[in-house]
Protein backbone atom coordinates (compact mmCIF):
# COMPACT_ATOMS: atom_id res chain seq x y z
CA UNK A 1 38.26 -78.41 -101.34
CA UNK A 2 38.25 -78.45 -104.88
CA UNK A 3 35.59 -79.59 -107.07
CA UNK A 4 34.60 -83.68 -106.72
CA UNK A 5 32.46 -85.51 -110.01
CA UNK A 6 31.63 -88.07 -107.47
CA UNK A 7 29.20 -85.38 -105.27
CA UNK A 8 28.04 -84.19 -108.82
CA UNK A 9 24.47 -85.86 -109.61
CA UNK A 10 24.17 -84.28 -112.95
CA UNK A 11 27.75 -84.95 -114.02
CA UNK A 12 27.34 -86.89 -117.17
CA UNK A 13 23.09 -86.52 -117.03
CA UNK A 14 20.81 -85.59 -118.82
CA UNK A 15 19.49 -84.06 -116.09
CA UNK A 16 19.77 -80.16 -115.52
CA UNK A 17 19.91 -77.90 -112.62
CA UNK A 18 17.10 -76.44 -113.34
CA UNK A 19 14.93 -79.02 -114.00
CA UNK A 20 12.67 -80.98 -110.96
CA UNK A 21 14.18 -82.02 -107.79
CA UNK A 22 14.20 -85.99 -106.86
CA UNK A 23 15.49 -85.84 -103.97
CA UNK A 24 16.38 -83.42 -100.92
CA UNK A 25 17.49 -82.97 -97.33
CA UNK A 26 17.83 -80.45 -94.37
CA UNK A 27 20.89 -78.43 -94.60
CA UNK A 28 22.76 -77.23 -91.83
CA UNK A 29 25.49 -74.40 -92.45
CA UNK A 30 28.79 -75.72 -91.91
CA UNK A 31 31.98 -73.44 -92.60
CA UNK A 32 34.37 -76.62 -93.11
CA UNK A 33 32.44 -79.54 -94.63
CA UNK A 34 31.13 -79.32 -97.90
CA UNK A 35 27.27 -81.19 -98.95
CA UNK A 36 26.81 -84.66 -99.05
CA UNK A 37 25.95 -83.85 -102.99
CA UNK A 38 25.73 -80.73 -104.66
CA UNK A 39 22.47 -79.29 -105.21
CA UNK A 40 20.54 -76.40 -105.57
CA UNK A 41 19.02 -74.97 -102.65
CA UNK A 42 15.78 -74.05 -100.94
CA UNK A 43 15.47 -71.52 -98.41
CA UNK A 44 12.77 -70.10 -96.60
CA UNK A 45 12.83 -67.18 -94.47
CA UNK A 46 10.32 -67.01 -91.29
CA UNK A 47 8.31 -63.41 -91.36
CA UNK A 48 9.88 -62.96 -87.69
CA UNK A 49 13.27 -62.17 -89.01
CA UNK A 50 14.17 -58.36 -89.70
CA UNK A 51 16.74 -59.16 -92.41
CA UNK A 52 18.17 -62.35 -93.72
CA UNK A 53 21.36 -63.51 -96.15
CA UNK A 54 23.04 -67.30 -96.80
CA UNK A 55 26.46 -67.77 -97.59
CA UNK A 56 27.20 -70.05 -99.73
CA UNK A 57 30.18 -71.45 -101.95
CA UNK A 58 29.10 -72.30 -105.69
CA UNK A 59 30.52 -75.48 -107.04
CA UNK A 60 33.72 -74.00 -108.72
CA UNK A 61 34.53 -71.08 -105.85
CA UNK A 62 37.36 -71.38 -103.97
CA UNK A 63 37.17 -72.29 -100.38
CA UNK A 64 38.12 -68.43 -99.96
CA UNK A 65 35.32 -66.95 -101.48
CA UNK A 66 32.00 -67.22 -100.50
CA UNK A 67 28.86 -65.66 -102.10
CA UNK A 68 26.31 -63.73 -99.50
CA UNK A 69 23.28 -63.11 -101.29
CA UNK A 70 20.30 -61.40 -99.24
CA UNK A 71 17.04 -63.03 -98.87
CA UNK A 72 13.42 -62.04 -98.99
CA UNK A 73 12.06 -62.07 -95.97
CA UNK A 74 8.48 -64.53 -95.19
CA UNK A 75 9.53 -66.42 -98.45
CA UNK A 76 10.84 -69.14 -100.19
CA UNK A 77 13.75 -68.96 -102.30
CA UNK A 78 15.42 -70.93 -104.71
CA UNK A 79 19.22 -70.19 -105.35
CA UNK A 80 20.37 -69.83 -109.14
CA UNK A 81 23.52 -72.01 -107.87
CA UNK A 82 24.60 -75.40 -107.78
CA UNK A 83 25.80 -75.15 -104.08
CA UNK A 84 28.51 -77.39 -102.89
CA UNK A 85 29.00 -75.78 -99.27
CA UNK A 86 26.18 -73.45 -97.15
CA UNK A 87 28.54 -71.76 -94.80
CA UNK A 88 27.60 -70.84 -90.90
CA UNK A 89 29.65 -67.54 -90.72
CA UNK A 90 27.31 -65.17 -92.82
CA UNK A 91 24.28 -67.26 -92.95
CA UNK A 92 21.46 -65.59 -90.78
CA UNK A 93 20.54 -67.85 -87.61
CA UNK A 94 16.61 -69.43 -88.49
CA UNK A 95 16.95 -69.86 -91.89
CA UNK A 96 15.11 -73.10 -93.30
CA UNK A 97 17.48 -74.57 -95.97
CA UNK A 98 16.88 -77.74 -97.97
CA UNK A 99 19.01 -79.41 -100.46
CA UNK A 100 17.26 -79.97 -104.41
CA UNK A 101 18.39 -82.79 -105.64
């Protein structure tokens, strides 16, 4: 899926990435559907987990190519992405992911 304004909330905003989130949900990893909106995302890694990476498709990737970034484990992270799609094949199984909106 290409890019889409309409899942965009800081398309036309004065609002950055960066800045404070208003809004978020729980994320499950799904390999075909993309978020509800784009967002940054939170993800925090339980201490019980030997090793841990998400994989994730930035707003302008192609379908094709996915990011897999590793991940601290027993902390929080905050990706350095807008995120339109957190994909189940490469994302480690226990992961808690929120959407920063």
């Amino acid at each position: 899926m290409p890019y889409n304004p309409a899942k965009d909330p800081w398309r036309g905003s004065a609002v950055a990435p960066g800045g404070f989130g208003r809004d978020g949900a729980l994320v499950t990893p799904d390999d075909a559907n993309d978020l509800t909106r784009y967002a940054r995302i939170r993800v925090f890694v339980p201490a019980g987990l030997a090793s841990a990476q998400i994989s994730i498709l930035p707003v302008n990737a192609a379908d094709a190519g996915p990011l897999a970034l590793p991940l601290p484990v027993g902390q929080v992270s905050v990706l350095e992405y807008l995120v339109r799609r957190v994909r189940a094949t490469g994302t480690t199984a226990g992961l808690v992911i929120h959407r920063i909106d």
